[in-house]
C-alpha atoms as a PDB file:
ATOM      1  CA  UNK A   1       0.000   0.000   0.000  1.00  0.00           C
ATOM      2  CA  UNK A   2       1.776   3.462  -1.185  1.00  0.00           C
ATOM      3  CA  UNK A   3       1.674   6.514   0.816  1.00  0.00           C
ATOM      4  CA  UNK A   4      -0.622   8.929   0.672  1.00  0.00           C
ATOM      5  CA  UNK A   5       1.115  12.712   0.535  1.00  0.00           C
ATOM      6  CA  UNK A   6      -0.393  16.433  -0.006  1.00  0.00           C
ATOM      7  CA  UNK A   7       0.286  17.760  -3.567  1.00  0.00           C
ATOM      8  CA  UNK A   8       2.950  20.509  -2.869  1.00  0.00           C
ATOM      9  CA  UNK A   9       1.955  24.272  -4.255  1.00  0.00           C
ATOM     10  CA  UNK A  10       4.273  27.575  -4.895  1.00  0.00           C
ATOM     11  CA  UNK A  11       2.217  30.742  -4.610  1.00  0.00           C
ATOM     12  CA  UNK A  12       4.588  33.858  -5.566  1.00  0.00           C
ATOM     13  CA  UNK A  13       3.467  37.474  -3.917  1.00  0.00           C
ATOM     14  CA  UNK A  14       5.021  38.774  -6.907  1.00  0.00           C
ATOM     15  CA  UNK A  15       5.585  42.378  -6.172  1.00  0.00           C
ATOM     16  CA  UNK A  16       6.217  44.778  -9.511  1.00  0.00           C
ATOM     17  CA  UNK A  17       7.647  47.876 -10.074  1.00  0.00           C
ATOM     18  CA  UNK A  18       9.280  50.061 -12.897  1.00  0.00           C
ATOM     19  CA  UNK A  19      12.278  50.641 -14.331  1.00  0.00           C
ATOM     20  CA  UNK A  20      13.009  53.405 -11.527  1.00  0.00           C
ATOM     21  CA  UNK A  21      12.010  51.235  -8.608  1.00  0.00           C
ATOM     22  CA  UNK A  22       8.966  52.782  -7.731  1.00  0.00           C
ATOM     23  CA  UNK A  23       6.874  49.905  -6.483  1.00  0.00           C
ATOM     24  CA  UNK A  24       3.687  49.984  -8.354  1.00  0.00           C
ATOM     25  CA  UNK A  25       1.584  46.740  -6.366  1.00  0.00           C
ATOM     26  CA  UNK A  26       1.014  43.273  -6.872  1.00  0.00           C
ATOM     27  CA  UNK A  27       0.275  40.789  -9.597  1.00  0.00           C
ATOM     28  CA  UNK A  28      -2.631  38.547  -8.850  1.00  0.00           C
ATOM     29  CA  UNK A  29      -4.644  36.590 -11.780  1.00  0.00           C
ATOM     30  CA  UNK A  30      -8.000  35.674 -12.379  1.00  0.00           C
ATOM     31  CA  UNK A  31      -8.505  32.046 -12.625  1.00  0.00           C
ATOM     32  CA  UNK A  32      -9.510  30.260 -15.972  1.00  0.00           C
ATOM     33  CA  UNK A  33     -10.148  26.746 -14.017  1.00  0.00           C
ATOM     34  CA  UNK A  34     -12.310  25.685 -11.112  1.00  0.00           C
ATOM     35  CA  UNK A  35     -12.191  27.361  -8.212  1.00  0.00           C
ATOM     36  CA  UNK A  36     -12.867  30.288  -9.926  1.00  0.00           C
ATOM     37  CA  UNK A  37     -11.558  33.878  -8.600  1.00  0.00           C
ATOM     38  CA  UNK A  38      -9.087  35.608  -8.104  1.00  0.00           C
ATOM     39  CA  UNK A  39      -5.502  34.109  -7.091  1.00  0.00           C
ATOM     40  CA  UNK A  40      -1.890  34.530  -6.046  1.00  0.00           C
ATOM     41  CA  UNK A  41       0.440  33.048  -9.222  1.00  0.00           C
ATOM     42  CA  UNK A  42       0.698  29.539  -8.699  1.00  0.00           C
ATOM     43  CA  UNK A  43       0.954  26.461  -9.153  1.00  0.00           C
ATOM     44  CA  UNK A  44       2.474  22.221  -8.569  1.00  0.00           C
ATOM     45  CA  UNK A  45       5.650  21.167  -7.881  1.00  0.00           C
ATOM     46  CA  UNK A  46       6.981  18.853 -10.414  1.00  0.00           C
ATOM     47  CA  UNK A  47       8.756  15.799  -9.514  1.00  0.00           C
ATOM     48  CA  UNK A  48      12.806  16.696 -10.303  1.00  0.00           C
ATOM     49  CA  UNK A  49      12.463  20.463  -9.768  1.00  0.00           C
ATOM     50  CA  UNK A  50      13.095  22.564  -6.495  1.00  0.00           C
ATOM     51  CA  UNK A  51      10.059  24.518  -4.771  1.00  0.00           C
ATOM     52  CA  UNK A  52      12.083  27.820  -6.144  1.00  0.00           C
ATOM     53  CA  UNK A  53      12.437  26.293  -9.615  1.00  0.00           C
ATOM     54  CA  UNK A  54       8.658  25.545  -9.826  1.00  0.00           C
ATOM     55  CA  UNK A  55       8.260  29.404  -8.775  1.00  0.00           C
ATOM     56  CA  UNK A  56       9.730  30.720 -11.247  1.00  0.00           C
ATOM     57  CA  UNK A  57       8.492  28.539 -13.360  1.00  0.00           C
ATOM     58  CA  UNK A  58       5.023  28.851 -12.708  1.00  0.00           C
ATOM     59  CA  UNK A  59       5.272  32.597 -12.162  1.00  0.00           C
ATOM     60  CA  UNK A  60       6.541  33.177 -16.054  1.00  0.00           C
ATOM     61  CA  UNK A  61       3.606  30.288 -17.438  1.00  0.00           C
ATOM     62  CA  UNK A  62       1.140  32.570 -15.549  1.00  0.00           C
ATOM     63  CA  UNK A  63       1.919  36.485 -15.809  1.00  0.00           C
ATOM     64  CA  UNK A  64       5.177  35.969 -18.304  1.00  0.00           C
ATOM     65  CA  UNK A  65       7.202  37.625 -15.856  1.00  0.00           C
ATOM     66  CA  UNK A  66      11.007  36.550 -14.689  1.00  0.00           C
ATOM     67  CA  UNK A  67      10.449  36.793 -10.564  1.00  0.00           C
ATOM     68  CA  UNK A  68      13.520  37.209  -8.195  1.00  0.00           C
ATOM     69  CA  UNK A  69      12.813  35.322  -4.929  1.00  0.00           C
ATOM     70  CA  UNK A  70      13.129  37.762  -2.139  1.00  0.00           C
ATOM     71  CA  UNK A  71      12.697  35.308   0.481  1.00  0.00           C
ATOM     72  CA  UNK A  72      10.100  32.990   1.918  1.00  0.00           C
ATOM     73  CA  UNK A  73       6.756  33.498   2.966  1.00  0.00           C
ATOM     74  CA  UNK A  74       5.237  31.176   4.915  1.00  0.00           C
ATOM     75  CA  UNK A  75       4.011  27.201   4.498  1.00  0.00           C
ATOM     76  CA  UNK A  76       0.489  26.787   4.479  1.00  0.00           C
ATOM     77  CA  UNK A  77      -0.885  23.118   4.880  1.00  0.00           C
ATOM     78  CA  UNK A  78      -4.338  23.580   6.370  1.00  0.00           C
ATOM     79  CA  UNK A  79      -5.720  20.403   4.804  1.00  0.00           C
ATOM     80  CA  UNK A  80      -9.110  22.365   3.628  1.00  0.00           C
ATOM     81  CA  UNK A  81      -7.098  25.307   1.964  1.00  0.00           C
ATOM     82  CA  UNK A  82      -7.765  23.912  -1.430  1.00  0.00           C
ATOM     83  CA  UNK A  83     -11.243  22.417  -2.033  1.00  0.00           C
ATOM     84  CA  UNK A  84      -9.798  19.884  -4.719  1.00  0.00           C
ATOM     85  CA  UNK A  85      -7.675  18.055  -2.702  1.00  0.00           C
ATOM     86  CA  UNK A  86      -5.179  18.354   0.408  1.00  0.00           C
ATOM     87  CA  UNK A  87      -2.209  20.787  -0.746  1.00  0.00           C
ATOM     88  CA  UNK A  88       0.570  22.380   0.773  1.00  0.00           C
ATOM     89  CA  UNK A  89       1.611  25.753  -0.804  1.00  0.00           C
ATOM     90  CA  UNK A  90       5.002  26.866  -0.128  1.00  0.00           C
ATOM     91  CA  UNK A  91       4.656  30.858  -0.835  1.00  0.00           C
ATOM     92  CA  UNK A  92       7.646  33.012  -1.426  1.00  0.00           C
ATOM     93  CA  UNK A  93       8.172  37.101  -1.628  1.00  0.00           C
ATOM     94  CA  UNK A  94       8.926  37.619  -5.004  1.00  0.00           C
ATOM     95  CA  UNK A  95       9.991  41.054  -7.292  1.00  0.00           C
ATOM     96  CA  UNK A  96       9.295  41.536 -10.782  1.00  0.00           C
ATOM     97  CA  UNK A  97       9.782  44.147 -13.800  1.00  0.00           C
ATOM     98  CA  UNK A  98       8.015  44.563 -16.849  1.00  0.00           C
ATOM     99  CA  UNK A  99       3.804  44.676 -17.966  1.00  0.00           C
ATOM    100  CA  UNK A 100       2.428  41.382 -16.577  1.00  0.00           C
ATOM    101  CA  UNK A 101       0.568  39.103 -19.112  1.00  0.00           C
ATOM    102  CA  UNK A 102      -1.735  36.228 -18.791  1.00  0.00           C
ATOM    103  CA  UNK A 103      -1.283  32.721 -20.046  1.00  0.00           C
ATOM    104  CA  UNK A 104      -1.737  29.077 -18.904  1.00  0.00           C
ATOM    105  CA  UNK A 105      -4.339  28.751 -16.535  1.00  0.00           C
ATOM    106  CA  UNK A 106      -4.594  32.713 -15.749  1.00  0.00           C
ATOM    107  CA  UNK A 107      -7.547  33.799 -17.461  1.00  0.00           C
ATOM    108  CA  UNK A 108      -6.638  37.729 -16.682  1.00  0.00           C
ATOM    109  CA  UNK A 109      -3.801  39.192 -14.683  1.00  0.00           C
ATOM    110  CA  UNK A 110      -4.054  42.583 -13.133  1.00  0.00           C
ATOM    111  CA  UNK A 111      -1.917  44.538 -10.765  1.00  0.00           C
ATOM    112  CA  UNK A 112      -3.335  46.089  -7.337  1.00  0.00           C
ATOM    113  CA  UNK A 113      -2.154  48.641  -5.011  1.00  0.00           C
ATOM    114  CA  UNK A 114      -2.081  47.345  -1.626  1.00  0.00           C
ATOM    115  CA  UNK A 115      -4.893  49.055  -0.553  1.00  0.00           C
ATOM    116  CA  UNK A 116      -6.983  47.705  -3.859  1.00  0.00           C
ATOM    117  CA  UNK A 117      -6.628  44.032  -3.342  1.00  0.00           C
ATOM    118  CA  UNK A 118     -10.162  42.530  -3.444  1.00  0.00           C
ATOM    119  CA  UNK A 119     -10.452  40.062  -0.501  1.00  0.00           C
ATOM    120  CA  UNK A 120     -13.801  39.094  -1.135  1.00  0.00           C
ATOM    121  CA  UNK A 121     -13.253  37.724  -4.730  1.00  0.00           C
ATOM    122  CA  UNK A 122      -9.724  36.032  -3.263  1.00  0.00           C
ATOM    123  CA  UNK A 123     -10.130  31.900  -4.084  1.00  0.00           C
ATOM    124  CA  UNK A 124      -8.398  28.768  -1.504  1.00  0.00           C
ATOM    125  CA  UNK A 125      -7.042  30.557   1.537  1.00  0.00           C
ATOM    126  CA  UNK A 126      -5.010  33.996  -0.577  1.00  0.00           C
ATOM    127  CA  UNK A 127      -6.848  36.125   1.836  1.00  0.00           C
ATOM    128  CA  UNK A 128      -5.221  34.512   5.155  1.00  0.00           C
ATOM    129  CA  UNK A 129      -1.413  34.898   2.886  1.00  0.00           C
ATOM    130  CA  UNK A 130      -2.063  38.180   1.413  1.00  0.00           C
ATOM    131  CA  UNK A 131      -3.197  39.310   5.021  1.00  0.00           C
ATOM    132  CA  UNK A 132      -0.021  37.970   6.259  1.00  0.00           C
ATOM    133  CA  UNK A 133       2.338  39.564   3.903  1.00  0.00           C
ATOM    134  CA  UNK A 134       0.481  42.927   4.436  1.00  0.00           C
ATOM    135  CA  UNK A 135       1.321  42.092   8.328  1.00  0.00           C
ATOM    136  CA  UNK A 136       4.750  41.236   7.624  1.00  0.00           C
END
């Protein structure tokens, strides 16, 4: 009998800003798949590649932009987070240049200004992470 694991996640709080620095918010996309919403960048693990290689990864197949890890997050692993199945998202501080663009499973990407980030349309448990990187 074969053990039964979470799927591990990356979520990237990828924050953006222009060529002189000034921080202009953060890139969140609108979901093309079940649960619909609005999301943090995101996405699986895949087996041979580090939780920062999937990041980076995932982050360019969703808003086509090249993300420097600033450092990590947080782990969340509450086992109803996702209402698919039991995941564990490993979510990293991220920084970004350059006019985000959607693709894969992002239906839209938009940026918001801190103050602008719509909780109430925020899908699995981005509220709870975006709450604590406004904390942080």
């Amino acid at each position: 009998m074969g053990i039964k694991t979470p799927f591990v996640a990356v979520d990237g709080i990828v924050q953006l800003f222009d060529e002189k620095d000034n921080f202009r918010g953060i890139v969140l996309i609108e979901r093309k798949n079940p649960p619909l919403g609005i999301a943090i960048p995101g996405g699986f693990v895949e087996v041979g590649e580090s939780c920062e290689e999937a990041l980076i990864r995932e982050m360019k197949e969703e808003t086509g932009l090249d993300v420097e890890i600033i450092k990590l997050l947080g782990v969340y692993s509450q086992p109803d987070r996702d209402p698919r199945f039991h995941s564990v998202s490993i979510t990293y501080l991220c920084k970004a240049y350059g006019e985000p663009v959607a693709s894969s499973d992002a239906k839209d990407v938009k940026i918001f200004k801190l103050e602008e980030i719509p909780f109430d349309k925020l899908v699995f448990d981005h509220s709870r992470i975006l709450r604590d990187y406004l904390m942080r």
